[in-house]
PDB file of N, CA and C in Angstrom:
ATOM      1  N   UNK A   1      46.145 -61.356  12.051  1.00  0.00           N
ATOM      2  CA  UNK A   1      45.373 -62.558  11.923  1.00  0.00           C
ATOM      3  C   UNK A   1      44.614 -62.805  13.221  1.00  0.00           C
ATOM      4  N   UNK A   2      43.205 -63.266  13.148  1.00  0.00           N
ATOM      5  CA  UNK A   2      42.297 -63.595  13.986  1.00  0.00           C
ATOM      6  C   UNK A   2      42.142 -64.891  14.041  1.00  0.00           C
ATOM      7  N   UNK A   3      42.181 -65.615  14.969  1.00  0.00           N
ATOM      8  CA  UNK A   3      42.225 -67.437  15.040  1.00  0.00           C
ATOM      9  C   UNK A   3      40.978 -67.880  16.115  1.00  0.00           C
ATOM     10  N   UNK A   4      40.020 -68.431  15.758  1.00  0.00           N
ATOM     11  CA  UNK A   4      38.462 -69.109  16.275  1.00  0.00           C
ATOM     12  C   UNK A   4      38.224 -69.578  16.018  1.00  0.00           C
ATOM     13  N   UNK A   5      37.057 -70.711  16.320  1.00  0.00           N
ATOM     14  CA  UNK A   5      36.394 -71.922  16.251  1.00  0.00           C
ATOM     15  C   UNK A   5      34.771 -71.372  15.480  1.00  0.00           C
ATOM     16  N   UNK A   6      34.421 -72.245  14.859  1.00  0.00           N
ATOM     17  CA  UNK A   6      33.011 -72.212  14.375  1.00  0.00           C
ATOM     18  C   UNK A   6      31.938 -71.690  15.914  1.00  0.00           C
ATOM     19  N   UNK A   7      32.345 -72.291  16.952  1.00  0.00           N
ATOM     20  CA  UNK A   7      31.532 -72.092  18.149  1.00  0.00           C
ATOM     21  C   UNK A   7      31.617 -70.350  18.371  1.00  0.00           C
ATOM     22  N   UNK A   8      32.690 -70.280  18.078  1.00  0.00           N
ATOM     23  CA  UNK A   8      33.209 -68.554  19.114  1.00  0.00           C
ATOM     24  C   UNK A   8      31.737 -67.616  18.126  1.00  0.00           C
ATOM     25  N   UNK A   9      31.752 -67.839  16.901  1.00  0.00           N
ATOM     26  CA  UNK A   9      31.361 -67.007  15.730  1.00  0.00           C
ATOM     27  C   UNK A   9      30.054 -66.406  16.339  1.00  0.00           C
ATOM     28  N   UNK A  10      29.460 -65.086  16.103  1.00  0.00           N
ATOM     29  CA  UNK A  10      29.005 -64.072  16.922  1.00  0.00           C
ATOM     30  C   UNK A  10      27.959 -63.399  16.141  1.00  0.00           C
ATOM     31  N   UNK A  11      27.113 -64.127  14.786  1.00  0.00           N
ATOM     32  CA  UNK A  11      26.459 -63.211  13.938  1.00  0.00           C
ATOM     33  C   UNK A  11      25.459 -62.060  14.057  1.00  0.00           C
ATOM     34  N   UNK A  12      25.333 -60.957  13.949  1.00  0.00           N
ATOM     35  CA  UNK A  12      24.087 -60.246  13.914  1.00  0.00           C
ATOM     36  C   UNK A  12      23.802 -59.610  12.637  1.00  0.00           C
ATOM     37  N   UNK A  13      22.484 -59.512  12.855  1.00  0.00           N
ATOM     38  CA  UNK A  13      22.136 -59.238  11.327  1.00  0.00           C
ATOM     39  C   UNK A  13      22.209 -59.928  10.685  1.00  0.00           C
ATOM     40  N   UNK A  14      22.683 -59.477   9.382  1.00  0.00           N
ATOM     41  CA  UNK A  14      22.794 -60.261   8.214  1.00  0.00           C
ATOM     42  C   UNK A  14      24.719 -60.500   8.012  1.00  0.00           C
ATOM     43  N   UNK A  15      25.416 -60.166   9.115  1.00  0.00           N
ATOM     44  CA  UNK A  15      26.838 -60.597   9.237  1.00  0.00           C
ATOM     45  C   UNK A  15      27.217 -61.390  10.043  1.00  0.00           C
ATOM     46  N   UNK A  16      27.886 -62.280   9.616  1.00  0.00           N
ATOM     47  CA  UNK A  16      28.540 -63.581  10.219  1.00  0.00           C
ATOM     48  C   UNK A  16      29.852 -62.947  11.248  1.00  0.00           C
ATOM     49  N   UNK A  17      30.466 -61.766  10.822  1.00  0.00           N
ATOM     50  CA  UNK A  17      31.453 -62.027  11.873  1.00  0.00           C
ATOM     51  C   UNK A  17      31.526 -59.554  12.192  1.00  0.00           C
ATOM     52  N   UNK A  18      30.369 -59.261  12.656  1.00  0.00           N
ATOM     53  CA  UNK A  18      30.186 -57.576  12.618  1.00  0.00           C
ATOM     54  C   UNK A  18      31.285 -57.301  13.267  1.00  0.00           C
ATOM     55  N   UNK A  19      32.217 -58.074  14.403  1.00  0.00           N
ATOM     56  CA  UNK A  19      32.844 -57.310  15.132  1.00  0.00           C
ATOM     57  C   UNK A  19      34.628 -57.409  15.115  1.00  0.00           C
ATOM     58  N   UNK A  20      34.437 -58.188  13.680  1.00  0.00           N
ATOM     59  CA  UNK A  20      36.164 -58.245  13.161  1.00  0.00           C
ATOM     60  C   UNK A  20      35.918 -57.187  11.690  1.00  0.00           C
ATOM     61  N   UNK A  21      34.618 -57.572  11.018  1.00  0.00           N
ATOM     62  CA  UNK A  21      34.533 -57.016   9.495  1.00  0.00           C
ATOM     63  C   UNK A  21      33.322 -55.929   9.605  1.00  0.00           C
ATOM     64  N   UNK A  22      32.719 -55.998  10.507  1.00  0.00           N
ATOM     65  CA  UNK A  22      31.831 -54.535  10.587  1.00  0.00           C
ATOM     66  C   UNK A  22      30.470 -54.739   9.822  1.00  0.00           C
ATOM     67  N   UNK A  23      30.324 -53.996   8.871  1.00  0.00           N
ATOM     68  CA  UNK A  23      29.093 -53.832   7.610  1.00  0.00           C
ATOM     69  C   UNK A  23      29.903 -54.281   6.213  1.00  0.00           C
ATOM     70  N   UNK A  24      31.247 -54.570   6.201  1.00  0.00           N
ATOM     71  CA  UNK A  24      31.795 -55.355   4.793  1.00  0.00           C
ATOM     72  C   UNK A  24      30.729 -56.246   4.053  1.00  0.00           C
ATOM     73  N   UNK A  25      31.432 -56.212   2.902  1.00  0.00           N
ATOM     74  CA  UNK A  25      30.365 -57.337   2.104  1.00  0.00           C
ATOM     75  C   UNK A  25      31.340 -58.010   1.151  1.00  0.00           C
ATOM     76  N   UNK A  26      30.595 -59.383   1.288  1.00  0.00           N
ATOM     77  CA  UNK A  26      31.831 -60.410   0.366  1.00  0.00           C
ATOM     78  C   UNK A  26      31.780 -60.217  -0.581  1.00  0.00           C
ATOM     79  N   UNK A  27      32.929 -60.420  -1.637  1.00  0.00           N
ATOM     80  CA  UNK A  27      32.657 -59.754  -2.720  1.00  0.00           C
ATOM     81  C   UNK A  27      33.215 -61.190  -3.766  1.00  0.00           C
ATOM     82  N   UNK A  28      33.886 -62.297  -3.026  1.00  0.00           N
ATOM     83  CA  UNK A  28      34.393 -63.394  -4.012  1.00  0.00           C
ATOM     84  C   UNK A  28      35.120 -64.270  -2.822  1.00  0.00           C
ATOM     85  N   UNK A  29      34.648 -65.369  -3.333  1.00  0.00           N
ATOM     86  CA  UNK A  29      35.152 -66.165  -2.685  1.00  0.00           C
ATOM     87  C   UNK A  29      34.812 -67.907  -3.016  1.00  0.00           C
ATOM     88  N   UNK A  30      34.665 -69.325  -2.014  1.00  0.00           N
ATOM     89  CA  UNK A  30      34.435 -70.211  -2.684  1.00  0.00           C
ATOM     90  C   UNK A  30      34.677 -71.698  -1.751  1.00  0.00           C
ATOM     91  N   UNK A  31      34.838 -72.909  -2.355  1.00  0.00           N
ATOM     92  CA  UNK A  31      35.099 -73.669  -1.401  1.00  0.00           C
ATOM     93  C   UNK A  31      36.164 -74.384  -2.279  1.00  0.00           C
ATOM     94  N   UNK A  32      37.427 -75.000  -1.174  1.00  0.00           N
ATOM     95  CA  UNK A  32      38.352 -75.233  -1.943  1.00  0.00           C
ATOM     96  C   UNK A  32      39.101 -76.725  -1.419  1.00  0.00           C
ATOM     97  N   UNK A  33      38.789 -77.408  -2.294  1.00  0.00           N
ATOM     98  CA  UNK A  33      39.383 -79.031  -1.727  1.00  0.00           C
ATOM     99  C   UNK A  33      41.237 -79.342  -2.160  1.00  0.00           C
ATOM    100  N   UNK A  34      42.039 -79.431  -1.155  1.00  0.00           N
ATOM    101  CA  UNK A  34      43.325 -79.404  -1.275  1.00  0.00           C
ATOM    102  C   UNK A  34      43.673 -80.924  -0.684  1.00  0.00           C
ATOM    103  N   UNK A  35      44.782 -80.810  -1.794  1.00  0.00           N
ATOM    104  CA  UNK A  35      45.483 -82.397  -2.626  1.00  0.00           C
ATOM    105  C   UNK A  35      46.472 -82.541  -0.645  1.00  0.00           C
ATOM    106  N   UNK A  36      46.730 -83.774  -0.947  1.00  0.00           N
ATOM    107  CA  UNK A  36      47.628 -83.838   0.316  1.00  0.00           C
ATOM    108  C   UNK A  36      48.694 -83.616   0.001  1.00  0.00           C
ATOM    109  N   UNK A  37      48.733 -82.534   1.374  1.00  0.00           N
ATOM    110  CA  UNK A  37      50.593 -81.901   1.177  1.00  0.00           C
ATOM    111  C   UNK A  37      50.579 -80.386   0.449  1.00  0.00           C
ATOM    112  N   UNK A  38      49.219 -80.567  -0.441  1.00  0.00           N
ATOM    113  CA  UNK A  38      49.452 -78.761  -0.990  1.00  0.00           C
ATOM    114  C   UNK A  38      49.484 -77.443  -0.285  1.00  0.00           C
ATOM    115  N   UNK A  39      50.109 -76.799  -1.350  1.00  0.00           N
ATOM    116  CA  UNK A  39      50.529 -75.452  -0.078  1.00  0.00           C
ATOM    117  C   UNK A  39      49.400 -74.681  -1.653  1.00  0.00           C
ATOM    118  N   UNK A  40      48.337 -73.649  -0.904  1.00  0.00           N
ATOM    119  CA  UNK A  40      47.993 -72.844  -1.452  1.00  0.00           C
ATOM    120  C   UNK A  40      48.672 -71.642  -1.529  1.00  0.00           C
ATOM    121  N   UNK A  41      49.078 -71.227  -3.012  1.00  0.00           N
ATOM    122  CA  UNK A  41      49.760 -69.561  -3.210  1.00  0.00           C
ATOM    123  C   UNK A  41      51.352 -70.011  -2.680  1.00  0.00           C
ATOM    124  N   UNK A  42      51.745 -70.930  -3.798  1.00  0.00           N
ATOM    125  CA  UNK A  42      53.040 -71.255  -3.701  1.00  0.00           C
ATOM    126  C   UNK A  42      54.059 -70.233  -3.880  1.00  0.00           C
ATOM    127  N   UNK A  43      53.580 -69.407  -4.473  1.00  0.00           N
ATOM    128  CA  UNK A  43      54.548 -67.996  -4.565  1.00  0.00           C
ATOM    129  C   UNK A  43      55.330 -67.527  -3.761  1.00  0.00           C
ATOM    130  N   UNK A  44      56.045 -66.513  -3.628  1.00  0.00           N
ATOM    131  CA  UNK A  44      57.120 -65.846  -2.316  1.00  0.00           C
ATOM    132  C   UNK A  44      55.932 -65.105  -1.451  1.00  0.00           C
ATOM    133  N   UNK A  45      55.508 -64.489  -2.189  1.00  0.00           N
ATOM    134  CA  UNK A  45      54.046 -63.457  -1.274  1.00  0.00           C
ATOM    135  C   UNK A  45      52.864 -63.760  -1.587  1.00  0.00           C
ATOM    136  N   UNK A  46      51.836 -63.690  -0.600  1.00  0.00           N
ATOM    137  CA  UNK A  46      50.534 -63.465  -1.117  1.00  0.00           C
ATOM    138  C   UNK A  46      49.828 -62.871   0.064  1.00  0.00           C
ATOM    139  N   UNK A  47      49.477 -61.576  -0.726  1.00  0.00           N
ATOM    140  CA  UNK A  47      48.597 -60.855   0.167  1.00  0.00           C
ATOM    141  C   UNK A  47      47.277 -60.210  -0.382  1.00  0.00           C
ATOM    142  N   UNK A  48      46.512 -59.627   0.092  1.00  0.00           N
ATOM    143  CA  UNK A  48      45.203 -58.807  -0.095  1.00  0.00           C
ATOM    144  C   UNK A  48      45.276 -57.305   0.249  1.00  0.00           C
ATOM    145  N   UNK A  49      44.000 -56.562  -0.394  1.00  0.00           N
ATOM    146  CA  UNK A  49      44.042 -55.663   0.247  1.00  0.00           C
ATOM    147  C   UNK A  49      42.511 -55.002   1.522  1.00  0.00           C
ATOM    148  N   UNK A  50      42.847 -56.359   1.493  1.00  0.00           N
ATOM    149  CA  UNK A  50      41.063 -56.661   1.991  1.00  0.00           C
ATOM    150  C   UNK A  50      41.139 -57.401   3.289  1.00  0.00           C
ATOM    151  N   UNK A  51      39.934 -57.999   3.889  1.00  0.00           N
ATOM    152  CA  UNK A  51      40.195 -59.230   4.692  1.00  0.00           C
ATOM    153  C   UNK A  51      39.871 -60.194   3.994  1.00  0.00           C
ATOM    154  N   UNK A  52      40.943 -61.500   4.388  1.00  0.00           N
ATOM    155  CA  UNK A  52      40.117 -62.412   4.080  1.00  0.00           C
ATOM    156  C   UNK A  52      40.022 -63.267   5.128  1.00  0.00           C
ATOM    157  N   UNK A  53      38.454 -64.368   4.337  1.00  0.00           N
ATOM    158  CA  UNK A  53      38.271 -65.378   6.146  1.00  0.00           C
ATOM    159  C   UNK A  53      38.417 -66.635   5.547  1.00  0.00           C
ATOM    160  N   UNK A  54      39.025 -67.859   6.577  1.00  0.00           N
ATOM    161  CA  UNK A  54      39.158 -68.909   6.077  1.00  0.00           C
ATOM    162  C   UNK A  54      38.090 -69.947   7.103  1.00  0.00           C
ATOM    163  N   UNK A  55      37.068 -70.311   6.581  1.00  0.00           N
ATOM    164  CA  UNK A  55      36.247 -71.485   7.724  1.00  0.00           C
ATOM    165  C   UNK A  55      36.743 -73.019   6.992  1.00  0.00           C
ATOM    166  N   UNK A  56      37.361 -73.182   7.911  1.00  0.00           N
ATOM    167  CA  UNK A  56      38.236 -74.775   7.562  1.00  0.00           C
ATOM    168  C   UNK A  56      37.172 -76.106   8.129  1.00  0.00           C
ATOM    169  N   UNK A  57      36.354 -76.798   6.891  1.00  0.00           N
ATOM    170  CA  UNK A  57      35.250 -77.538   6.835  1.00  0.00           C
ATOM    171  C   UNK A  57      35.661 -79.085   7.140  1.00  0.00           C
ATOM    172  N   UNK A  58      37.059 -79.189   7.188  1.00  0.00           N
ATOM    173  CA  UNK A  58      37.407 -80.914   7.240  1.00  0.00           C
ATOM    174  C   UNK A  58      39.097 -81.092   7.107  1.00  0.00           C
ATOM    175  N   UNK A  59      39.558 -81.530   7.809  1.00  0.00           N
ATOM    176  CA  UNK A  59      41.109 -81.683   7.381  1.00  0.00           C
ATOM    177  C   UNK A  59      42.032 -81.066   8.254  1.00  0.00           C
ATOM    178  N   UNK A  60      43.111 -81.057   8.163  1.00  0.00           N
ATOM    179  CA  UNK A  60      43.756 -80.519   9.373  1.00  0.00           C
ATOM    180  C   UNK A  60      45.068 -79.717   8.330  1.00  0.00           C
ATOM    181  N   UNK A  61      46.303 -78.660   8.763  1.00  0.00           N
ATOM    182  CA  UNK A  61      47.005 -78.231   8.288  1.00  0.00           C
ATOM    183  C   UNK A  61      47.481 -76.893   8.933  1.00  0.00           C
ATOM    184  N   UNK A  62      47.932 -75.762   8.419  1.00  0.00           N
ATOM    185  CA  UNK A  62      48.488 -74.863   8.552  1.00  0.00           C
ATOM    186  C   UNK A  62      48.532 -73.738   8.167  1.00  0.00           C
ATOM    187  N   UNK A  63      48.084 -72.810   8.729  1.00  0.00           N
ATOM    188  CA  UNK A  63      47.826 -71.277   7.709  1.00  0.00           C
ATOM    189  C   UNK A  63      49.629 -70.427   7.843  1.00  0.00           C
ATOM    190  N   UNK A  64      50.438 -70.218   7.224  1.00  0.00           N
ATOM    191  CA  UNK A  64      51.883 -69.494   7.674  1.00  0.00           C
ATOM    192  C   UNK A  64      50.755 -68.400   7.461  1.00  0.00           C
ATOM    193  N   UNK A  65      50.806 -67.250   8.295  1.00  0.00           N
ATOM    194  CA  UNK A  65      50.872 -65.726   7.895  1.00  0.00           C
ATOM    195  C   UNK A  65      51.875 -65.292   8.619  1.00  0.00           C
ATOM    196  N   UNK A  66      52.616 -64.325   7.634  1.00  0.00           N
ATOM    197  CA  UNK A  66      53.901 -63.491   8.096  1.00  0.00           C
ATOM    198  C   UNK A  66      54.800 -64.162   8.915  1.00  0.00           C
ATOM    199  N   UNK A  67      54.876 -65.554   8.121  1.00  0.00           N
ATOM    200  CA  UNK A  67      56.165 -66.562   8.479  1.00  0.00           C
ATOM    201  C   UNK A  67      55.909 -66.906   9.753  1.00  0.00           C
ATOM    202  N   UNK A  68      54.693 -67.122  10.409  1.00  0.00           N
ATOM    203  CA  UNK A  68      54.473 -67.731  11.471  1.00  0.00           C
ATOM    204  C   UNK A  68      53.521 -68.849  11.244  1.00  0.00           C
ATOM    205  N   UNK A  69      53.726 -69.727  11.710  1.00  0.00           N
ATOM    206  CA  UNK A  69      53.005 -71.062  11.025  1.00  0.00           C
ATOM    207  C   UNK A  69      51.547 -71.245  12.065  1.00  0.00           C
ATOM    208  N   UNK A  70      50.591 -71.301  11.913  1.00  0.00           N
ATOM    209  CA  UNK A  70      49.271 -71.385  12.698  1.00  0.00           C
ATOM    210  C   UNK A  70      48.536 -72.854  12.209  1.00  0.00           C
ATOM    211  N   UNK A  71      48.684 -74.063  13.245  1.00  0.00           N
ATOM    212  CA  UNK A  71      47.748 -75.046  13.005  1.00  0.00           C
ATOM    213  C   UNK A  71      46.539 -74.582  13.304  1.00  0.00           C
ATOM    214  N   UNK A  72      45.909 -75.310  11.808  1.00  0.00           N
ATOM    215  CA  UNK A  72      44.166 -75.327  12.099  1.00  0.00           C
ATOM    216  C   UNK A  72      43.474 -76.660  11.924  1.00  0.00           C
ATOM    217  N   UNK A  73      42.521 -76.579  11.870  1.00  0.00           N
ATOM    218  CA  UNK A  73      41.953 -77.790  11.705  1.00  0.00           C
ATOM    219  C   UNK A  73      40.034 -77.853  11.317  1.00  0.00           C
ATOM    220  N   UNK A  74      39.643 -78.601  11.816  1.00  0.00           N
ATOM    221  CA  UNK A  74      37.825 -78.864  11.244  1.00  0.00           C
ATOM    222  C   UNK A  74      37.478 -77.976  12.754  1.00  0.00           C
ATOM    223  N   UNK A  75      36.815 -77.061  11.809  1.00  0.00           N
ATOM    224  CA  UNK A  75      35.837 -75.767  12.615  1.00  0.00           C
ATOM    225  C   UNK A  75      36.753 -74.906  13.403  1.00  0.00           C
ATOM    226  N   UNK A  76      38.111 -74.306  12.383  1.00  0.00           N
ATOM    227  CA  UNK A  76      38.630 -73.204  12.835  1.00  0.00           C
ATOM    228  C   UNK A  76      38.287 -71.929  11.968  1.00  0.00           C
ATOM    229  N   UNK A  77      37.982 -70.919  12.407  1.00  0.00           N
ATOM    230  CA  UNK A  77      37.891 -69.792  11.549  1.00  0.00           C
ATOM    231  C   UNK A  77      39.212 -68.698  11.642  1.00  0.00           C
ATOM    232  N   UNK A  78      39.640 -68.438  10.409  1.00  0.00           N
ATOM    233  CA  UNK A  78      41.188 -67.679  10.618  1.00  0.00           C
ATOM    234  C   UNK A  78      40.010 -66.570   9.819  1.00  0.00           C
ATOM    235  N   UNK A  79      40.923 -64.995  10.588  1.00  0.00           N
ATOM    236  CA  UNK A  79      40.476 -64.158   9.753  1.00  0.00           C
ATOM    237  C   UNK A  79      41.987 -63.304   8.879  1.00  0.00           C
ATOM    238  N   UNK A  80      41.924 -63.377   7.595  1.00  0.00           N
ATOM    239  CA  UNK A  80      43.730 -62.643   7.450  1.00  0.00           C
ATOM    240  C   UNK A  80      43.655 -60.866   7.203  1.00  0.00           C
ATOM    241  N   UNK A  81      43.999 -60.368   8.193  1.00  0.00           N
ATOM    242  CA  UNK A  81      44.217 -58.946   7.896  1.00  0.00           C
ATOM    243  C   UNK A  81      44.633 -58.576   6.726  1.00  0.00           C
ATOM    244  N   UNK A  82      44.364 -57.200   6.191  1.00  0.00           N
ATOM    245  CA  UNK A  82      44.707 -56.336   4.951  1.00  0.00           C
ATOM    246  C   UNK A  82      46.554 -56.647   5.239  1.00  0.00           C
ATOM    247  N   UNK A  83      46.866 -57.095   3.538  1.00  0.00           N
ATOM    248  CA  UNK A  83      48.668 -56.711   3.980  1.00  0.00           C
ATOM    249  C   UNK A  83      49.134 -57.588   4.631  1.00  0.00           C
ATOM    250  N   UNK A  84      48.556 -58.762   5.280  1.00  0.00           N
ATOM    251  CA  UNK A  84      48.682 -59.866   5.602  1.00  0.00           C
ATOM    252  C   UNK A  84      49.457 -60.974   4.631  1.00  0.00           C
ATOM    253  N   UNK A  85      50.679 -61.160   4.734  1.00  0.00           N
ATOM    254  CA  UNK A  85      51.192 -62.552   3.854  1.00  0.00           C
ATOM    255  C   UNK A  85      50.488 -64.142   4.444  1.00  0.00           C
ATOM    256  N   UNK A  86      49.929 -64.414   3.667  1.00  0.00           N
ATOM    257  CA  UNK A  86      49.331 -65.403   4.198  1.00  0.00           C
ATOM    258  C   UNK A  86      49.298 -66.886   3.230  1.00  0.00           C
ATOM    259  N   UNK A  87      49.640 -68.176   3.449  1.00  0.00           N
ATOM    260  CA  UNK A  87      49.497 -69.315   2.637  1.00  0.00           C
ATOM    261  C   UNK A  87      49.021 -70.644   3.408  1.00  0.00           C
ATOM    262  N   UNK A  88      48.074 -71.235   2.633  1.00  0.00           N
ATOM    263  CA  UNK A  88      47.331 -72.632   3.520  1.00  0.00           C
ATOM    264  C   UNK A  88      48.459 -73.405   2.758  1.00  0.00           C
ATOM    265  N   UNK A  89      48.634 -75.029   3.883  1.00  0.00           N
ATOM    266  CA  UNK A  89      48.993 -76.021   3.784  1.00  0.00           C
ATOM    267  C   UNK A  89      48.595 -76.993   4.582  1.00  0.00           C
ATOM    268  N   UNK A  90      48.225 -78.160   3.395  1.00  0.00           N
ATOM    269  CA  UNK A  90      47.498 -79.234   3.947  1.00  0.00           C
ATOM    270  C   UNK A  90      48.179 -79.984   4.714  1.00  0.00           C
ATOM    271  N   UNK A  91      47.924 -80.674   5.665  1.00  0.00           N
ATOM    272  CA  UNK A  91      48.630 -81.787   5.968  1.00  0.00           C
ATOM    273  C   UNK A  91      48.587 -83.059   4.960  1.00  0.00           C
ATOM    274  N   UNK A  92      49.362 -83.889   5.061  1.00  0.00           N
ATOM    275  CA  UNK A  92      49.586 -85.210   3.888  1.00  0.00           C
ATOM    276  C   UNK A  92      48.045 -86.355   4.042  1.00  0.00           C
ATOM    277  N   UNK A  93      48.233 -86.702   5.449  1.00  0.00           N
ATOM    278  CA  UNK A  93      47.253 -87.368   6.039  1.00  0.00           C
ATOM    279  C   UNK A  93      45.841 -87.075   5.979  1.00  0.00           C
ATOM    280  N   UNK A  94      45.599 -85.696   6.327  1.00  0.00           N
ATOM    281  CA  UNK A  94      44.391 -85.554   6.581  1.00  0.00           C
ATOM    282  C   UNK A  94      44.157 -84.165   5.984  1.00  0.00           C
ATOM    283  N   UNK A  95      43.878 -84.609   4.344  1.00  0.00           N
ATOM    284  CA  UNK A  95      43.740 -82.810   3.611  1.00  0.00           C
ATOM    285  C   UNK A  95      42.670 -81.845   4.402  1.00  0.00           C
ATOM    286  N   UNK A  96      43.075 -80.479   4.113  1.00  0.00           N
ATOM    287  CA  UNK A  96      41.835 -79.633   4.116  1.00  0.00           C
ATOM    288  C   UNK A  96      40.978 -79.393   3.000  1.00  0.00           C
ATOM    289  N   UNK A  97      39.675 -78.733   3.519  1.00  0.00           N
ATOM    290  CA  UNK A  97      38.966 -78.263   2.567  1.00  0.00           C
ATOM    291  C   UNK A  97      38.244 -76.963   3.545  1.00  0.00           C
ATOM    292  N   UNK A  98      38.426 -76.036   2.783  1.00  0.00           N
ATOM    293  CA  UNK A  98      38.212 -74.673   3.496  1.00  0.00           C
ATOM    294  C   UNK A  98      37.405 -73.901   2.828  1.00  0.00           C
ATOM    295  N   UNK A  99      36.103 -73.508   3.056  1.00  0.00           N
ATOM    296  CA  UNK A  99      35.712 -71.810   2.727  1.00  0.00           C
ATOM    297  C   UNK A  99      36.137 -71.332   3.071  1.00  0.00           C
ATOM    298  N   UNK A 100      36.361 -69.892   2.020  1.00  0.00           N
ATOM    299  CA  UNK A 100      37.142 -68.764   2.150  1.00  0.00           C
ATOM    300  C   UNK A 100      36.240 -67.751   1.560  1.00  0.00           C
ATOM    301  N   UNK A 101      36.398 -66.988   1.708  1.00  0.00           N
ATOM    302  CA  UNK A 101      35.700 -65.347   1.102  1.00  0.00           C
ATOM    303  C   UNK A 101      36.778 -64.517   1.514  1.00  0.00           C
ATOM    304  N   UNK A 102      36.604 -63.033   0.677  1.00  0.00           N
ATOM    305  CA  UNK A 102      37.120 -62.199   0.782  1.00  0.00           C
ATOM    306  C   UNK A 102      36.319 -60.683   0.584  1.00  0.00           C
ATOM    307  N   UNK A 103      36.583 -59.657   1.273  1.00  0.00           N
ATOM    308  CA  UNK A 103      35.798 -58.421   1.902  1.00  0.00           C
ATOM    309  C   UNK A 103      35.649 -57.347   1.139  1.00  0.00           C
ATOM    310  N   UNK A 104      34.943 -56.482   1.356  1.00  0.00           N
ATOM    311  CA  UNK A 104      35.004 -55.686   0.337  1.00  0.00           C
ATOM    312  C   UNK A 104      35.824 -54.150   1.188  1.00  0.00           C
ATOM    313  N   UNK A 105      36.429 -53.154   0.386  1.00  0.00           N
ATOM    314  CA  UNK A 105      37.003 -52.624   1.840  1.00  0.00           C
ATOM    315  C   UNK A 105      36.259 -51.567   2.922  1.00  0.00           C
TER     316      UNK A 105
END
């Protein structure tokens, strides 16, 4: 996992982030408004086989990947490695709402 701010972000070309994802291309992804307190991908696992990126637009909360808990908040960019267990959770107070996409490999 890669952890940055909207500021750090480095585009050239026609890629928003060449020097974590290269020449990748998104292939699905979306914007996602979470209830207070929800944990996205309540399941035991959730992983990819891809990258995925999370740009967190408002709200504050928590990305766990691989059982390590990572606060984020408004204008953090997480990137989740291939094989990466990874799950968002909102805080109660102050939900998130996050774009996310995911890579092509």
């Amino acid at each position: 996992m890669k952890k940055m701010t909207i500021a750090d972000l480095k585009p050239a070309g026609s890629r928003l982030l060449p020097e974590y994802l290269g020449d990748s291309l998104i292939t699905g992804g979306g914007i996602y408004v979470f209830k207070p307190g929800e944990t996205a991908h309540p399941e035991a696992t959730h992983f990819h086989d891809v990258h995925e990126v999370f740009i967190f637009i408002q709200g504050s909360g928590v990305i766990p990947v691989d059982g390590v808990e990572h606060p984020v908040k408004t204008g953090d960019v997480v990137v989740v490695e291939p094989g990466e267990d990874h799950h968002t959770r909102s805080s109660v107070d102050d939900p998130l709402v996050a774009a996310w996409y995911v890579m092509d490999k």
